[in-house]
Protein backbone atom coordinates (compact mmCIF):
# COMPACT_ATOMS: atom_id res chain seq x y z
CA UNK A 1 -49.48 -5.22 95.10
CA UNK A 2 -52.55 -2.99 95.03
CA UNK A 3 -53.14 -3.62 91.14
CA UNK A 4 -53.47 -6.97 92.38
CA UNK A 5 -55.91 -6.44 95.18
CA UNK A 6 -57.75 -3.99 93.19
CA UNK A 7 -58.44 -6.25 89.95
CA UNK A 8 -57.46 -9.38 91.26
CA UNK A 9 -58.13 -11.04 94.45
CA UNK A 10 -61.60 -11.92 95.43
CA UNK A 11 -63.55 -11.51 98.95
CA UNK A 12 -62.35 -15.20 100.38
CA UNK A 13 -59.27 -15.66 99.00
CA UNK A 14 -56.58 -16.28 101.64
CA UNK A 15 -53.62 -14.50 101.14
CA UNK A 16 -50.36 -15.37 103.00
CA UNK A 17 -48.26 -12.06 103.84
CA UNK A 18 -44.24 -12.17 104.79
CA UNK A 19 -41.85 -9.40 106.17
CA UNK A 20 -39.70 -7.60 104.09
CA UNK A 21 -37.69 -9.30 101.62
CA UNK A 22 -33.96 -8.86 102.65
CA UNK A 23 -35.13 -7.77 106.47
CA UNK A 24 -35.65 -4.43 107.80
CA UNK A 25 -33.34 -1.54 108.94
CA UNK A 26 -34.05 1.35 111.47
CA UNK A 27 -31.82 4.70 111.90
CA UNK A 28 -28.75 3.78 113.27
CA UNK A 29 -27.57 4.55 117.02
CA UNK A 30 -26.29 7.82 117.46
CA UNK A 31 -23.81 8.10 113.95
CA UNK A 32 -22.01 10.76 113.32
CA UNK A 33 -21.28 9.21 110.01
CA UNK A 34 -23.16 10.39 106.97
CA UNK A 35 -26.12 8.15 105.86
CA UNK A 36 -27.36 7.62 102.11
CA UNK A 37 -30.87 6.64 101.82
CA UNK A 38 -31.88 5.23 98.76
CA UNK A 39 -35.25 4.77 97.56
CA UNK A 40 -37.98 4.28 94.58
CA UNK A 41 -41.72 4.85 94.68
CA UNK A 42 -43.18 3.59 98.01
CA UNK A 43 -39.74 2.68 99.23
CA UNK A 44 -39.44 6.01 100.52
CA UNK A 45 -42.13 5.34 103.43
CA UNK A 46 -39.51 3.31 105.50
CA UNK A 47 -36.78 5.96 104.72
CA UNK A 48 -39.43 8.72 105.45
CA UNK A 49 -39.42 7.46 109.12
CA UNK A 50 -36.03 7.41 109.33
CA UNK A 51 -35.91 10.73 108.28
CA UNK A 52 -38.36 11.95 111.15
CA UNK A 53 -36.74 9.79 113.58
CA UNK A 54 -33.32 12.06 112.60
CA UNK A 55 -35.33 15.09 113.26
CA UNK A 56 -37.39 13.76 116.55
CA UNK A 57 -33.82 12.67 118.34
CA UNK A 58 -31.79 16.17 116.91
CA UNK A 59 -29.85 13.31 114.94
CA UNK A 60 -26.92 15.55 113.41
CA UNK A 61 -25.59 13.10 110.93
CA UNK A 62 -25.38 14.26 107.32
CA UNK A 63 -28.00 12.61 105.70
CA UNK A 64 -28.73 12.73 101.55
CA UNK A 65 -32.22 10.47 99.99
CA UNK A 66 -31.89 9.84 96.68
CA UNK A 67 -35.12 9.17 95.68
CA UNK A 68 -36.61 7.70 92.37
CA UNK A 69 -39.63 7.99 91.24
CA UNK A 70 -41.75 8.17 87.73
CA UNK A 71 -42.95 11.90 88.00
CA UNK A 72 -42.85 15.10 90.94
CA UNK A 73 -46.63 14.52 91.63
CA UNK A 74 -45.73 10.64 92.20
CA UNK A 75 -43.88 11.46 95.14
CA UNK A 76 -44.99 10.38 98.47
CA UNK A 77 -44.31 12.97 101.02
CA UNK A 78 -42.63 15.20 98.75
CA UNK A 79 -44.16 18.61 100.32
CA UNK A 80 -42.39 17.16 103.54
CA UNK A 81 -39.51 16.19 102.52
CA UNK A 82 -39.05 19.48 100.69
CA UNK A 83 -39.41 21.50 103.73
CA UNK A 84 -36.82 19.20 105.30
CA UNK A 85 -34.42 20.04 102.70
CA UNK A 86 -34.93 23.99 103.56
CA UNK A 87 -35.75 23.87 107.73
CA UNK A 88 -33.09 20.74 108.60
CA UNK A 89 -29.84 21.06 108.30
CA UNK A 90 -27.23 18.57 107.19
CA UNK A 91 -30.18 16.60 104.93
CA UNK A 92 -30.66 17.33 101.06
CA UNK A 93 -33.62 15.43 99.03
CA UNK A 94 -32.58 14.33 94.97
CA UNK A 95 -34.99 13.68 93.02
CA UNK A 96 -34.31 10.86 89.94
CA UNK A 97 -37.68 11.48 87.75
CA UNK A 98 -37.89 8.39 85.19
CA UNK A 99 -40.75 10.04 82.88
CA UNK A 100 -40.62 14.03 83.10
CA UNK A 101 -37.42 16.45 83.13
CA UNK A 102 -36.65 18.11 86.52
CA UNK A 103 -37.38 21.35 87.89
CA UNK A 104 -34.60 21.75 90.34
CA UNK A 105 -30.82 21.70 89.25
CA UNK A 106 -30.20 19.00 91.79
CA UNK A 107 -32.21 16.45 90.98
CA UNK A 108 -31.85 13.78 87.71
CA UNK A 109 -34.47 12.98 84.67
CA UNK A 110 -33.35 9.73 84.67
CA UNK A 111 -33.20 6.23 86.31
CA UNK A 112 -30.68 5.99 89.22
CA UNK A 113 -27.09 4.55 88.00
CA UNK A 114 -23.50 4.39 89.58
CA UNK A 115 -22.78 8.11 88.74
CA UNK A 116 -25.90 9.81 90.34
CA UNK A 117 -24.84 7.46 93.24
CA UNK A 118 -21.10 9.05 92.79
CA UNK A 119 -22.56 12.46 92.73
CA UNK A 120 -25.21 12.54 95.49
CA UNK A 121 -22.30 10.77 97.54
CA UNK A 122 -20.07 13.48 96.85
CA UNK A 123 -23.00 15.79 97.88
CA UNK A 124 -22.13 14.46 101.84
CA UNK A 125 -18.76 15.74 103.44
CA UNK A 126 -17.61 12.35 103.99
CA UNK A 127 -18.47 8.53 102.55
CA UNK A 128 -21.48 7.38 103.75
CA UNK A 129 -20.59 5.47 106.85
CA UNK A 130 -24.43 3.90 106.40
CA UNK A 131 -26.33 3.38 103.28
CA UNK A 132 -30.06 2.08 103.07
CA UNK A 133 -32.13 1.02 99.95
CA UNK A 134 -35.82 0.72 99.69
CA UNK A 135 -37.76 -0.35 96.94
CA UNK A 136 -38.58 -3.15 94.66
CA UNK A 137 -36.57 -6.65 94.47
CA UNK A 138 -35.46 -5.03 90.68
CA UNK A 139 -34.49 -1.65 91.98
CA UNK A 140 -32.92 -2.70 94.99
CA UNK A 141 -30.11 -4.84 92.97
CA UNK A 142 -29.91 -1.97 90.17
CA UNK A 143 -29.15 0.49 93.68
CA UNK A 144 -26.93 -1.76 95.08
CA UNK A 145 -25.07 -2.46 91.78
CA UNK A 146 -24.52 1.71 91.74
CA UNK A 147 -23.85 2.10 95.60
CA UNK A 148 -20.89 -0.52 94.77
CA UNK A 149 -19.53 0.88 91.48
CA UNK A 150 -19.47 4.14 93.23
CA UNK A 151 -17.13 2.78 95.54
CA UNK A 152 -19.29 2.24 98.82
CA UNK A 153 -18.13 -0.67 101.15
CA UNK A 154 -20.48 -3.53 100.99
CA UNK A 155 -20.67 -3.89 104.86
CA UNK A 156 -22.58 -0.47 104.76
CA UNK A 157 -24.99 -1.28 102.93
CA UNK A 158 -28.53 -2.25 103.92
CA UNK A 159 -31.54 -3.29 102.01
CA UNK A 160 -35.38 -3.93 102.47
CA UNK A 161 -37.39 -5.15 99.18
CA UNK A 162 -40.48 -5.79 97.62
CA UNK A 163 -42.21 -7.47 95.29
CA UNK A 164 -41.39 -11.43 93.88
């Protein structure tokens, strides 16, 4: 969208804005099942918060984010969510960089699929009891497509989307 409001719209025009496409999701109530957040580009802002709310409530659940995006200095809150990785226990942060090669041996140079799904899942000590995907309409279904080919069970998964 900001491409749009940069280049596009005018001062006047009336734009219409709607919720989330697909609804919204919020950490769940006191799991103790492991959670699998998966996210692309700004998609991570929704997960971030989850993430803090894990932190803010001593949440103990093991928690992975698989998180794509086109380079390291695209990130959003990657400086954060690095030191979460080290100070936090129980979460880890994978990177999937579409357009440079990695610098850490856990993370991916390439777009998300069913096996990085497989092998971040097998990163947790147990199936994800609760998995939540963030991004575009187009990476949400590619996400979805991998959280189900790597065996997850449908009524775990939860998605918010963006875009047309």
């Amino acid at each position: 969208m900001s491409p749009f409001f940069h280049d596009v719209a005018q001062v006047g025009d009336e734009i219409e804005l709607r919720g989330p496409l697909g609804g919204h999701f919020v950490w769940p109530d006191d799991t103790r099942k492991p959670v699998l957040l998966i996210g692309a580009g700004s998609g991570v802002v929704p997960l971030a918060a989850m993430i803090r709310h894990r932190y803010a409530t001593a949440q103990a659940a093991p928690t992975a984010l698989l998180l794509s995006s086109r380079t390291r200095r695209d990130v959003l809150f990657r400086d954060e969510l690095s030191a979460a990785e080290k100070i936090h226990p129980g979460f880890s942060f994978v990177l999937a960089l579409t357009r440079e090669p990695t610098t850490r041996r856990s993370d991916f140079a390439r777009r998300i699929d069913a096996a990085m799904v497989a092998d971040v899942t097998g990163r947790l000590p147990a199936p994800p009891g609760h998995i939540f995907i963030c991004g575009s309409n187009s990476f949400v279904e590619v996400a979805v497509d991998g959280a189900l080919a790597a065996g997850m069970d449908t009524t775990s998964i939860k998605t918010e989307r963006y875009g047309a």
